[in-house]
Protein backbone atom coordinates (compact mmCIF):
# COMPACT_ATOMS: atom_id res chain seq x y z
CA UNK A 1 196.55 185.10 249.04
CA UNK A 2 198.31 188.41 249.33
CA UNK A 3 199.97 189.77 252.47
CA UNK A 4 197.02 192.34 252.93
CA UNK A 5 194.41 189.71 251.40
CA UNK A 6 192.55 188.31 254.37
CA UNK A 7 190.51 185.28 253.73
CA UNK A 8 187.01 185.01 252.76
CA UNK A 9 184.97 184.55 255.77
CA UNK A 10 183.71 180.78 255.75
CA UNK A 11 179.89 180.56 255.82
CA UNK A 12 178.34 178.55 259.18
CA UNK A 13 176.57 176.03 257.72
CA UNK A 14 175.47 173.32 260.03
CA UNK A 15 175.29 169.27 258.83
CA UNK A 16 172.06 168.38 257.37
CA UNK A 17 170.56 165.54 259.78
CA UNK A 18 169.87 162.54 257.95
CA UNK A 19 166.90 162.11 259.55
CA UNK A 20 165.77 165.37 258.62
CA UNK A 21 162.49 165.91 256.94
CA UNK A 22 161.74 167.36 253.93
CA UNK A 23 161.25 170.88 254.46
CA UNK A 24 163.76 170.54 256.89
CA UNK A 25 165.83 169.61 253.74
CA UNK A 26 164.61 172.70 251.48
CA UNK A 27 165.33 174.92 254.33
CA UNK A 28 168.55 173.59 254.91
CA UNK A 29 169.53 173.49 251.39
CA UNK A 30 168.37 177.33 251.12
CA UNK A 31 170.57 178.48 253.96
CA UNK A 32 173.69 176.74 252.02
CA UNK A 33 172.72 178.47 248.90
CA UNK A 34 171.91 181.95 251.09
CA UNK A 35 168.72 181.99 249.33
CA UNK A 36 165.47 183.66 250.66
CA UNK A 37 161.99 181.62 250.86
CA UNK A 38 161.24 182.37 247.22
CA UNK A 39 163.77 182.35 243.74
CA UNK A 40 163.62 181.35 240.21
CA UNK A 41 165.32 178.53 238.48
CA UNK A 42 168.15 181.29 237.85
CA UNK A 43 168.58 182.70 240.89
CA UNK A 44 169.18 179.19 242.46
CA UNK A 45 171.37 178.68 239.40
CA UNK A 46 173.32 182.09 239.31
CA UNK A 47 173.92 181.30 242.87
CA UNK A 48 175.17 177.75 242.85
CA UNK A 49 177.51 178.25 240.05
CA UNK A 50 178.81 181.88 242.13
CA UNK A 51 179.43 179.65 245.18
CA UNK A 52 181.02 176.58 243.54
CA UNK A 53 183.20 179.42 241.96
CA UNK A 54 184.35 181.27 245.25
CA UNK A 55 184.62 178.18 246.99
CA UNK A 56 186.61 176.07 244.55
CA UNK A 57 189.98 174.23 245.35
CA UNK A 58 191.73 175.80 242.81
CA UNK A 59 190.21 179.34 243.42
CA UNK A 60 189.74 179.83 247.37
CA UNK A 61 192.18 181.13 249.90
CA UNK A 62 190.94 178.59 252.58
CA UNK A 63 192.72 174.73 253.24
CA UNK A 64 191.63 172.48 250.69
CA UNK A 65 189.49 169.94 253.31
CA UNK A 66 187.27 173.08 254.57
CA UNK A 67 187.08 173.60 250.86
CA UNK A 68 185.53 169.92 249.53
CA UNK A 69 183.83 170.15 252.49
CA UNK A 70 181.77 173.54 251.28
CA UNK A 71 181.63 172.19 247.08
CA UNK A 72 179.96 169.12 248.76
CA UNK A 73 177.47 170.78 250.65
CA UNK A 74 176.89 173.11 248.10
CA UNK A 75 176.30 170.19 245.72
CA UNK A 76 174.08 168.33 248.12
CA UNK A 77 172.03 171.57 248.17
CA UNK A 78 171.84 172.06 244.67
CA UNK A 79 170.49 168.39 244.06
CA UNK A 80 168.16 168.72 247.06
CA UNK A 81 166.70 172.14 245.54
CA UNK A 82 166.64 170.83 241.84
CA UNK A 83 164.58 167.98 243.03
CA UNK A 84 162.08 169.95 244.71
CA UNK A 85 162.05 172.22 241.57
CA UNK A 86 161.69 169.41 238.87
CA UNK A 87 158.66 168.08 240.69
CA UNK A 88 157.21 171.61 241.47
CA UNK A 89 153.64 171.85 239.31
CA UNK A 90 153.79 175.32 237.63
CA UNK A 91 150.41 177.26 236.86
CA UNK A 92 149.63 178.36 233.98
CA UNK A 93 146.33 179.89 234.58
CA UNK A 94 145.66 183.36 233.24
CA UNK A 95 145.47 184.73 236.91
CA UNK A 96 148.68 183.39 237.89
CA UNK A 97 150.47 184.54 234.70
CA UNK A 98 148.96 187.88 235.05
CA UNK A 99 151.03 188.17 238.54
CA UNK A 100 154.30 188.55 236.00
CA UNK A 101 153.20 190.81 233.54
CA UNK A 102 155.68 193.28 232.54
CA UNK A 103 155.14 196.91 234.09
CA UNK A 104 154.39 198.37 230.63
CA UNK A 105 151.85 195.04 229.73
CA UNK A 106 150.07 195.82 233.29
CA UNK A 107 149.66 199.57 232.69
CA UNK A 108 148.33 198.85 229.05
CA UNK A 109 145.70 196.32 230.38
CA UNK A 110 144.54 198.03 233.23
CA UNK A 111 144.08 201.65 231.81
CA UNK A 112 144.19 200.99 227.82
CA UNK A 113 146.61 202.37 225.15
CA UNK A 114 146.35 205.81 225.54
């Protein structure tokens, strides 16, 4: 860190309870990640890897305890957010599909190709 660097403001993440339940997991798994109450696969991703990244050892301007303290909550969330996702069931119907069509595919369904 540079004279006129100031470090990177730590985040205030509270323990996770271990007798917390699970929502109470999920929602404190989000808050580590900074993630709303919805994101894909790759947002979760994009955002774990960005926070391992800033908050890494080797990389980070803060002590190295306050450090492997963050990677290991961080990685706790991760796990506890890729469970949830790996059992999530995933519709395929044609009216939940049809929530994601592109903005070009929506216009050409609901008024034609004109």
């Amino acid at each position: 860190m540079t004279k006129n660097q100031s470090p990177p403001s730590l985040p205030n993440i509270k323990n996770l309870s271990d007798d917390a339940g699970y929502f109470e997991r999920i929602t404190w798994a989000r808050e580590v990640m900074g993630l709303g109450e919805s994101a894909t696969l790759s947002e979760i991703n994009d955002k774990s890897r960005d926070l391992l990244k800033k908050w890494h050892p080797d990389t980070s301007n803060v002590d190295s305890k306050t450090s492997h303290h963050l990677i290991k909550q961080i990685l706790q969330a991760r796990d506890i957010l890729d469970g949830y996702c790996a059992q999530y069931k995933f519709s395929f119907s044609q009216k939940e599909v049809e929530k994601y069509l592109s903005p070009r595919e929506w216009f050409i369904k609901r008024f034609g190709d004109n």
